[in-house]
PDB file of N, CA and C in Angstrom:
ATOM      1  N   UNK A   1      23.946-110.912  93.818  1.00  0.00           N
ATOM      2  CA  UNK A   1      22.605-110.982  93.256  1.00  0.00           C
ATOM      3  C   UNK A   1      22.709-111.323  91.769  1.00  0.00           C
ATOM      4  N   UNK A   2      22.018-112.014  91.496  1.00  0.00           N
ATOM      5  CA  UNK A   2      21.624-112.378  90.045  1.00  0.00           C
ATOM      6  C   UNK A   2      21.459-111.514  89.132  1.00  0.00           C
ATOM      7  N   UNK A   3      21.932-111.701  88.017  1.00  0.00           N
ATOM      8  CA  UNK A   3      21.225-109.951  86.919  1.00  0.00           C
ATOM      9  C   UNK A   3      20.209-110.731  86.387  1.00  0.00           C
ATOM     10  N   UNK A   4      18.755-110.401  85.776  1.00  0.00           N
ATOM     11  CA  UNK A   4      17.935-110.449  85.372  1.00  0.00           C
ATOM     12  C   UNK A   4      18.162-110.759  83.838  1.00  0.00           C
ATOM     13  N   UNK A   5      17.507-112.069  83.268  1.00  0.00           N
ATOM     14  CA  UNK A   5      17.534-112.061  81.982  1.00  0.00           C
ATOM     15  C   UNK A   5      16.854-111.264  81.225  1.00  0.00           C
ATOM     16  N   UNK A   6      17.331-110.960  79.696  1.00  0.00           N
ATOM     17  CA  UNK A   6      16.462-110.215  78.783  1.00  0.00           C
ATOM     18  C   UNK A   6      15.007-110.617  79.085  1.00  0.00           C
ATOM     19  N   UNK A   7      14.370-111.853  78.852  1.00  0.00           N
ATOM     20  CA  UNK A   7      13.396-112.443  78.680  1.00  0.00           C
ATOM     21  C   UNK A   7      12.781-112.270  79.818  1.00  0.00           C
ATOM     22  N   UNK A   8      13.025-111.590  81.682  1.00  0.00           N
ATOM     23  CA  UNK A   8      12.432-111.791  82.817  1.00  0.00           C
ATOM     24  C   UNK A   8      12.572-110.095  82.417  1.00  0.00           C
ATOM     25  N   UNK A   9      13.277-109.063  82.046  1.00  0.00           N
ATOM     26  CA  UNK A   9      13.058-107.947  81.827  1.00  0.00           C
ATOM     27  C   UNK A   9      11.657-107.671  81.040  1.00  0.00           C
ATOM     28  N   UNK A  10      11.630-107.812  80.026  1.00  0.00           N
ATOM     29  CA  UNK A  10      10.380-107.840  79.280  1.00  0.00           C
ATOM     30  C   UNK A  10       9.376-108.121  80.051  1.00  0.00           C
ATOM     31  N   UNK A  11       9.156-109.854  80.742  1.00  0.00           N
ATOM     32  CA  UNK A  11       8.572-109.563  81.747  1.00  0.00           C
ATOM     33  C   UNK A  11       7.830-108.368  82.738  1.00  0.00           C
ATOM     34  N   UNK A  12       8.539-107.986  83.263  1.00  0.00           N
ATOM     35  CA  UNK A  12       8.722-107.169  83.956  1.00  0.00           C
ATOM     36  C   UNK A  12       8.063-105.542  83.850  1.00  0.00           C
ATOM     37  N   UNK A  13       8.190-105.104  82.625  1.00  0.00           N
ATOM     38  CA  UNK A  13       8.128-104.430  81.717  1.00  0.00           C
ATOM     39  C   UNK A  13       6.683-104.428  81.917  1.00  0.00           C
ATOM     40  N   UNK A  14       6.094-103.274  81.460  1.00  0.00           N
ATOM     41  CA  UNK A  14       4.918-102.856  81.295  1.00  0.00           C
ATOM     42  C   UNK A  14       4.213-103.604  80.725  1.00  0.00           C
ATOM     43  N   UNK A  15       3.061-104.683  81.089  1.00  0.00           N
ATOM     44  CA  UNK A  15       2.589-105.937  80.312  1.00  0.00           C
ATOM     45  C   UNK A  15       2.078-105.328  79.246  1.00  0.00           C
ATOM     46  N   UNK A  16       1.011-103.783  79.306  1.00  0.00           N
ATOM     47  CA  UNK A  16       0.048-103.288  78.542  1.00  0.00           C
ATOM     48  C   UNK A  16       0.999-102.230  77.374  1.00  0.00           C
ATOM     49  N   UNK A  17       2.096-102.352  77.852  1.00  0.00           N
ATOM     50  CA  UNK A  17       2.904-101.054  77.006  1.00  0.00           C
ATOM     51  C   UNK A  17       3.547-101.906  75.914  1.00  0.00           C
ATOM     52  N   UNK A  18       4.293-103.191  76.254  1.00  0.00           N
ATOM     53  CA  UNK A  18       5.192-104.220  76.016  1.00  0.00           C
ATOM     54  C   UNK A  18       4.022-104.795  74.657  1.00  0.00           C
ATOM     55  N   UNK A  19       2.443-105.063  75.119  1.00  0.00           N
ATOM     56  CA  UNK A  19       1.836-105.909  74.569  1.00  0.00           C
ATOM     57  C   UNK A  19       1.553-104.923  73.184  1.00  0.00           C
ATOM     58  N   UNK A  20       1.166-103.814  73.439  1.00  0.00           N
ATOM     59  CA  UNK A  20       0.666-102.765  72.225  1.00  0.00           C
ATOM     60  C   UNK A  20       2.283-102.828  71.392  1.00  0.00           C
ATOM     61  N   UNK A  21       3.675-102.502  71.805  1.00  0.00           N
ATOM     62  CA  UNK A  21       4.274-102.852  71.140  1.00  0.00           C
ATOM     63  C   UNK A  21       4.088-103.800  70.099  1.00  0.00           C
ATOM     64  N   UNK A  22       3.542-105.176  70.563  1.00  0.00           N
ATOM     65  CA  UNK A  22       4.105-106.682  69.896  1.00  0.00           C
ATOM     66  C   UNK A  22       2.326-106.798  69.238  1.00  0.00           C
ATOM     67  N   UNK A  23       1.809-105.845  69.212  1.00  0.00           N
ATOM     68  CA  UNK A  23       0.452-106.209  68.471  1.00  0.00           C
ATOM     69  C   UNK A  23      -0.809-106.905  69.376  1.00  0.00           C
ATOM     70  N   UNK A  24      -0.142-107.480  70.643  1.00  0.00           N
ATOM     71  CA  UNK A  24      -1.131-108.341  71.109  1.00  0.00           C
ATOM     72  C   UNK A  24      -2.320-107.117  71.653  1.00  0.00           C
ATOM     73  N   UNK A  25      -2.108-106.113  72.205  1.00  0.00           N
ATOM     74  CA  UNK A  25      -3.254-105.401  73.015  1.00  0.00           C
ATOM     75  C   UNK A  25      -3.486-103.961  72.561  1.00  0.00           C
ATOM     76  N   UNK A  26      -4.787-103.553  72.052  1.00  0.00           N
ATOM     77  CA  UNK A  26      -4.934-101.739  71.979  1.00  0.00           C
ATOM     78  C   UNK A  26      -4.137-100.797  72.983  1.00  0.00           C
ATOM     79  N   UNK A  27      -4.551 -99.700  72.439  1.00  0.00           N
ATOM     80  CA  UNK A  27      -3.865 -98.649  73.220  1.00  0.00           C
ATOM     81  C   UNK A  27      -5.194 -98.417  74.286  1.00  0.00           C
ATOM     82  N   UNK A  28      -4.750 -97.274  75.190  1.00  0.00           N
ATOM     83  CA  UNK A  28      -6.023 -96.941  76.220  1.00  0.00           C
ATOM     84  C   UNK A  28      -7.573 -96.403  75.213  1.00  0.00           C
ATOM     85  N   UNK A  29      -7.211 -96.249  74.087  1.00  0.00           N
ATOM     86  CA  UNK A  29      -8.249 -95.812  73.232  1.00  0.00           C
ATOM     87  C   UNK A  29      -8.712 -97.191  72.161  1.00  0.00           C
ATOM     88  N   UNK A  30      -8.622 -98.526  72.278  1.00  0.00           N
ATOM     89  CA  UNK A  30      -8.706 -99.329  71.644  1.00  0.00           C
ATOM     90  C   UNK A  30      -7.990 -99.355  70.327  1.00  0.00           C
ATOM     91  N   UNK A  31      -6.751 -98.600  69.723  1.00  0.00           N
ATOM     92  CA  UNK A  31      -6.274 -99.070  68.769  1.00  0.00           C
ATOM     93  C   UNK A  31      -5.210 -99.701  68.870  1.00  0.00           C
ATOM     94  N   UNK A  32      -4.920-100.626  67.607  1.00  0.00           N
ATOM     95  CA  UNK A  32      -3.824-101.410  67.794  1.00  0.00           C
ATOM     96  C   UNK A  32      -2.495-100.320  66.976  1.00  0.00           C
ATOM     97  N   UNK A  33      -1.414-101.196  67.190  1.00  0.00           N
ATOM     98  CA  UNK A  33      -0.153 -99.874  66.579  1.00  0.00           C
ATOM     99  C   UNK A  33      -0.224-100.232  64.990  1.00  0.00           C
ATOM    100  N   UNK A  34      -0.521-101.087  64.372  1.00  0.00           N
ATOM    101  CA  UNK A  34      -0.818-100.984  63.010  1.00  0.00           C
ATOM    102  C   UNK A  34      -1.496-100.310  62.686  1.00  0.00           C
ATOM    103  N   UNK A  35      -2.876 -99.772  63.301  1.00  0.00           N
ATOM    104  CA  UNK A  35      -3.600 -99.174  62.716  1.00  0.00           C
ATOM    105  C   UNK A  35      -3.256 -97.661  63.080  1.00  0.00           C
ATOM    106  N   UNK A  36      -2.581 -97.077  64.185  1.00  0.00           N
ATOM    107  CA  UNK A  36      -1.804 -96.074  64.261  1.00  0.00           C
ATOM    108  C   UNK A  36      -0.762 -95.566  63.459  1.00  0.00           C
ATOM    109  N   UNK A  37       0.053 -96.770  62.694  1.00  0.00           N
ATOM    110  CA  UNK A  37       1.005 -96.836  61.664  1.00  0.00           C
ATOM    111  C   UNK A  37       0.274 -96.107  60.265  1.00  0.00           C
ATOM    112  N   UNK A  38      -0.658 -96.695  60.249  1.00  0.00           N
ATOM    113  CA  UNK A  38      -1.617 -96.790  58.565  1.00  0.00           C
ATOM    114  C   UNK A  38      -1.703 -95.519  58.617  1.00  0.00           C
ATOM    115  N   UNK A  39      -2.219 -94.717  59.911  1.00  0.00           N
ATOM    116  CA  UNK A  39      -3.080 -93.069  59.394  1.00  0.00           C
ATOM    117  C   UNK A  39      -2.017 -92.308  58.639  1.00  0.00           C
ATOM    118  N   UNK A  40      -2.864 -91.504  58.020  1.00  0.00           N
ATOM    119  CA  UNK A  40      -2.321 -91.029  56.986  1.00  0.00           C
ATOM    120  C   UNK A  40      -1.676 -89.077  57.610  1.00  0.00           C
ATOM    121  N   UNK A  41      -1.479 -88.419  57.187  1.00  0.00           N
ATOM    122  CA  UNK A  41      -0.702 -87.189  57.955  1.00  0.00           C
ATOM    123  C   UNK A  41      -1.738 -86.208  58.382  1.00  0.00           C
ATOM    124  N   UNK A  42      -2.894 -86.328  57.669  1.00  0.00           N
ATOM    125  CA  UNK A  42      -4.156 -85.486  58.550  1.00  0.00           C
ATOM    126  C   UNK A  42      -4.805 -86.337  60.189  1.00  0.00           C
ATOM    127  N   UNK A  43      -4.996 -87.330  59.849  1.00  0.00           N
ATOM    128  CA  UNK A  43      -5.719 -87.973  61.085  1.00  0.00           C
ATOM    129  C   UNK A  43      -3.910 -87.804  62.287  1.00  0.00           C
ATOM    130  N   UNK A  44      -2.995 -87.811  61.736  1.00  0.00           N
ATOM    131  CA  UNK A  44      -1.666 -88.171  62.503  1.00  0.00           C
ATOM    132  C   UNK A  44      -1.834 -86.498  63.559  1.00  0.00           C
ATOM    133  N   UNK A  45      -2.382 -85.574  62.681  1.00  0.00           N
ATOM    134  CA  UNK A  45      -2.173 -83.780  62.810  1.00  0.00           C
ATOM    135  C   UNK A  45      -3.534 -83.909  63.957  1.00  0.00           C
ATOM    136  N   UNK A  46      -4.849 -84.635  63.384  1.00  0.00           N
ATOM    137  CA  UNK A  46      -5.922 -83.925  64.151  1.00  0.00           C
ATOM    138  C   UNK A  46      -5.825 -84.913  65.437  1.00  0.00           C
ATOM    139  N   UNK A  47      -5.102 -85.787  66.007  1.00  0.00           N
ATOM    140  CA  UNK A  47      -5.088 -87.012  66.736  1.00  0.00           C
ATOM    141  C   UNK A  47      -3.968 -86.703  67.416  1.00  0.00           C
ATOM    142  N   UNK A  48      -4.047 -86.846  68.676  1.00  0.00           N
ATOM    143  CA  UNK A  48      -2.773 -86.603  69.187  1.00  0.00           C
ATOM    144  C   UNK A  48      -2.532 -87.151  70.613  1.00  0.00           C
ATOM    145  N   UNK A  49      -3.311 -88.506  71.138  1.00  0.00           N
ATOM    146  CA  UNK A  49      -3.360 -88.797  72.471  1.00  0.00           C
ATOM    147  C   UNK A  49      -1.857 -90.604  72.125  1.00  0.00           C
ATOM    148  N   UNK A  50      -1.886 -90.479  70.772  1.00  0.00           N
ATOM    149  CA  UNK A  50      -1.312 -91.815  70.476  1.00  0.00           C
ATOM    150  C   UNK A  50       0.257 -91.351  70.640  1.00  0.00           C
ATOM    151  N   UNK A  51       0.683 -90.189  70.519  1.00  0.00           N
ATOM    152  CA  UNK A  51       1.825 -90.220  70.727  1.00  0.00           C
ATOM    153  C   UNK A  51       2.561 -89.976  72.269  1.00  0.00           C
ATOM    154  N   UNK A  52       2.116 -90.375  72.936  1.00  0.00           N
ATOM    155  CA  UNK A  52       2.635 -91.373  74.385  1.00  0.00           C
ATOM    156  C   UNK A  52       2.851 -92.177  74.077  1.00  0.00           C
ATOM    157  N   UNK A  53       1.852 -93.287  73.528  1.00  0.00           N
ATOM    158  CA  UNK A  53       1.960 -94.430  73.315  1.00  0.00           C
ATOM    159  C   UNK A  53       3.005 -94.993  72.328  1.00  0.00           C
ATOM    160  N   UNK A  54       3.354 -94.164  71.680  1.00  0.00           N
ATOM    161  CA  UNK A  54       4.561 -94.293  70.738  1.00  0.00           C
ATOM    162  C   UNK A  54       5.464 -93.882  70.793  1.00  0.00           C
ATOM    163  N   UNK A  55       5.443 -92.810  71.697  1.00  0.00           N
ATOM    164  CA  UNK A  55       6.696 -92.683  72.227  1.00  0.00           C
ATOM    165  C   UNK A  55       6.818 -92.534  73.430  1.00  0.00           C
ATOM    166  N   UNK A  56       6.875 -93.640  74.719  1.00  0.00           N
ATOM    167  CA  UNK A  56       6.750 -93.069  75.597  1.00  0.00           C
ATOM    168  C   UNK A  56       7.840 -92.270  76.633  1.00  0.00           C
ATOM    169  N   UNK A  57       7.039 -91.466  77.543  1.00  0.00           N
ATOM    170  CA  UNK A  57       8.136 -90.575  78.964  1.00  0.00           C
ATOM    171  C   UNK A  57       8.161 -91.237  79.620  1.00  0.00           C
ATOM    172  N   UNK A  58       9.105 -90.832  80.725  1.00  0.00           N
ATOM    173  CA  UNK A  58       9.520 -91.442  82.087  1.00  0.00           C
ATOM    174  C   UNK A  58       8.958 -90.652  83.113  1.00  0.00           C
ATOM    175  N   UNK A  59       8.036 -89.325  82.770  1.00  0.00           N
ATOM    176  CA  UNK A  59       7.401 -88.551  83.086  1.00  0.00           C
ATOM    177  C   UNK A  59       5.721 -88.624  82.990  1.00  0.00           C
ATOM    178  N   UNK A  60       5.246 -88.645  83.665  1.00  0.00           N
ATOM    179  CA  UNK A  60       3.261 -88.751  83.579  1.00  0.00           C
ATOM    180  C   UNK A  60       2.796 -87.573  82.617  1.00  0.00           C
ATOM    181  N   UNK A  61       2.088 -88.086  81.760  1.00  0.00           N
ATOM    182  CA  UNK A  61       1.537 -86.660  80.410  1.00  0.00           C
ATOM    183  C   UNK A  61       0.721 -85.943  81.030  1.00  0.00           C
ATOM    184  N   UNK A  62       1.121 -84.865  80.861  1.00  0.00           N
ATOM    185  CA  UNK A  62       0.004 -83.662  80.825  1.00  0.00           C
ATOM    186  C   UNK A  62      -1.051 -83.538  80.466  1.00  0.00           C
ATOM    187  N   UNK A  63      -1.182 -84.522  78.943  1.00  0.00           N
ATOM    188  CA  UNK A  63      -2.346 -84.574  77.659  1.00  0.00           C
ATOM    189  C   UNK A  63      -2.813 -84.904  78.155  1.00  0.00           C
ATOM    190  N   UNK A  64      -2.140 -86.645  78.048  1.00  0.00           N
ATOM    191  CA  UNK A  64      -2.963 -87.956  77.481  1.00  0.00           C
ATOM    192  C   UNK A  64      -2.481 -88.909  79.580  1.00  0.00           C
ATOM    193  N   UNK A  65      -3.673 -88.626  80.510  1.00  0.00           N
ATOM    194  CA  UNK A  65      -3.502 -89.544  81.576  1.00  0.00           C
ATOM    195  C   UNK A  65      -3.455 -91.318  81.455  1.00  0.00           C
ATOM    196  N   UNK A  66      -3.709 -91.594  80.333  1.00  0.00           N
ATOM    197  CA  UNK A  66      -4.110 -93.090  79.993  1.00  0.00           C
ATOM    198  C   UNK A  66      -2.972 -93.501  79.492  1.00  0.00           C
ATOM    199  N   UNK A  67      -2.137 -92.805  79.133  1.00  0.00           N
ATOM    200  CA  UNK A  67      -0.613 -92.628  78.648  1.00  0.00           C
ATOM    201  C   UNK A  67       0.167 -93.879  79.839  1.00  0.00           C
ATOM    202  N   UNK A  68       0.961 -94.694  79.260  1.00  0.00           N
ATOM    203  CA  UNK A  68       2.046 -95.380  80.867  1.00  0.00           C
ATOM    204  C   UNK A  68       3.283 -94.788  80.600  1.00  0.00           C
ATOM    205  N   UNK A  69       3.955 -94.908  81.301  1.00  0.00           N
ATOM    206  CA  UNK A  69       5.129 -94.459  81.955  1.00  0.00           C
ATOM    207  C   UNK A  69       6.121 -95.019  81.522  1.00  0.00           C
ATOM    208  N   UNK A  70       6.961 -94.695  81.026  1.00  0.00           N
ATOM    209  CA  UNK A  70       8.226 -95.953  80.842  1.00  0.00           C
ATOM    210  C   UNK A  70       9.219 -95.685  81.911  1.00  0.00           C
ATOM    211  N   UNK A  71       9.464 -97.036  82.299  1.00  0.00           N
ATOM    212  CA  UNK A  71      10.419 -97.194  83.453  1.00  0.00           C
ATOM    213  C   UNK A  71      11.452 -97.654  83.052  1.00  0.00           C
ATOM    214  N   UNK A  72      12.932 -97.952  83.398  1.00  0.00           N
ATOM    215  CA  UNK A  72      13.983 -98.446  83.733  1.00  0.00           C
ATOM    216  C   UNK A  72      13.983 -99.884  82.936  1.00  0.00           C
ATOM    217  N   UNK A  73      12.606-100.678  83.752  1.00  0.00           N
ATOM    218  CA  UNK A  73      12.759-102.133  82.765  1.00  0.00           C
ATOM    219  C   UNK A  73      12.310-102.326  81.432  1.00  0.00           C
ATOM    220  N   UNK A  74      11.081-101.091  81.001  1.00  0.00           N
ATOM    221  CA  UNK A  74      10.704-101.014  79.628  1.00  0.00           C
ATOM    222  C   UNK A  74      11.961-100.767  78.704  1.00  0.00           C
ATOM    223  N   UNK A  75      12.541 -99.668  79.309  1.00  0.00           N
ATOM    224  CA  UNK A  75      13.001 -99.249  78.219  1.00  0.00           C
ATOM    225  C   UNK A  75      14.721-100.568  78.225  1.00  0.00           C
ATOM    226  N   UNK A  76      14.915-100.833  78.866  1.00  0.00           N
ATOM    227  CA  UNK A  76      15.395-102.240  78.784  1.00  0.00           C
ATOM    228  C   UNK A  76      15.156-103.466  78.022  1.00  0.00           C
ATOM    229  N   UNK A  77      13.765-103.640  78.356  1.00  0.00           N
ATOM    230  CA  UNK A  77      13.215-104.510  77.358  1.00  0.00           C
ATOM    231  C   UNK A  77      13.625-103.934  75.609  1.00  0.00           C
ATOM    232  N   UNK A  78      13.490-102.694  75.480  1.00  0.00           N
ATOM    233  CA  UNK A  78      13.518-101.771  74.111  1.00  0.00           C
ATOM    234  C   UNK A  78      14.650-102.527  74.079  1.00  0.00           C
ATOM    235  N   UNK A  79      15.759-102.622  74.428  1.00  0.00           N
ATOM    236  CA  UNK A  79      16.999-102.186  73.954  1.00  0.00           C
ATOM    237  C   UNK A  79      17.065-103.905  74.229  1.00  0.00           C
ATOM    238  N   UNK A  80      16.966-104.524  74.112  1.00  0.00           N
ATOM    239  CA  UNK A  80      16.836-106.277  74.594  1.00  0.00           C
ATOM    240  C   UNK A  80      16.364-107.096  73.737  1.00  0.00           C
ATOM    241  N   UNK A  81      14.881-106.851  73.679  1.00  0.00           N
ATOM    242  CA  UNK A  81      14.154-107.738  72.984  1.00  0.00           C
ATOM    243  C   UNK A  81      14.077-107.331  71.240  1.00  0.00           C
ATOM    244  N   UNK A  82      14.535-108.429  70.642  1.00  0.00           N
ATOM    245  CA  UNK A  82      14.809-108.114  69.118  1.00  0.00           C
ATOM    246  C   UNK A  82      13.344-107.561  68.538  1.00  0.00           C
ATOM    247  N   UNK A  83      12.484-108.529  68.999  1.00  0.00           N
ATOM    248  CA  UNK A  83      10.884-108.751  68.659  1.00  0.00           C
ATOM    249  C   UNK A  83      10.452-106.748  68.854  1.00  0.00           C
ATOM    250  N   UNK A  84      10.842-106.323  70.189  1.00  0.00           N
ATOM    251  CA  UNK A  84      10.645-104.825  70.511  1.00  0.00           C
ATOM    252  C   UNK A  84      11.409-104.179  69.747  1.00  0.00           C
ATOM    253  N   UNK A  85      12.693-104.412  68.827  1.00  0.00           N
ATOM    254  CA  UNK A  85      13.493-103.550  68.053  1.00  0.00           C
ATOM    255  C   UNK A  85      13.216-103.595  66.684  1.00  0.00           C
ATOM    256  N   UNK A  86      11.909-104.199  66.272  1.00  0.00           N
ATOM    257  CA  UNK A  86      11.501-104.329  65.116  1.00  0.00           C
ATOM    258  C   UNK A  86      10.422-103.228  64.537  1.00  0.00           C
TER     259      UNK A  86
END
């Protein structure tokens, strides 16, 4: 069998998890990760559904259900795609 390129991993990869990475798509709450970046350490304290999204489990959240999952090929893609290691 063939191994899968970096570039068909990503693919593969969570389109909506992959995309909030690279800026193209909000989170389940409409923000983008820049603007998650910007808050400052009070909104970071009273806010707390974004950190799934920034960091995600391989486990379903307790919190935050809108949360995705990281699988096997995401976190592949992580470790792959330069663009994701930035």
């Amino acid at each position: 069998m063939a191994k899968s390129s970096d570039k068909e991993l990503v693919a593969k990869a969570s389109p909506a998890l992959v995309a909030f990475y690279l800026s193209q798509q909000p989170d389940s709450e409409g923000r983008m990760i820049d603007e998650i970046w910007s808050w400052n350490y009070e909104k970071l304290e009273r806010i707390h559904d974004y950190v799934q999204w920034l960091f995600p489990l391989k486990d379903k959240s307790g919190y935050n259900p809108n949360a995705l999952i990281l699988n096997d090929e995401i976190a592949q893609a992580f470790r792959t795609d330069p663009l994701l290691k930035t």
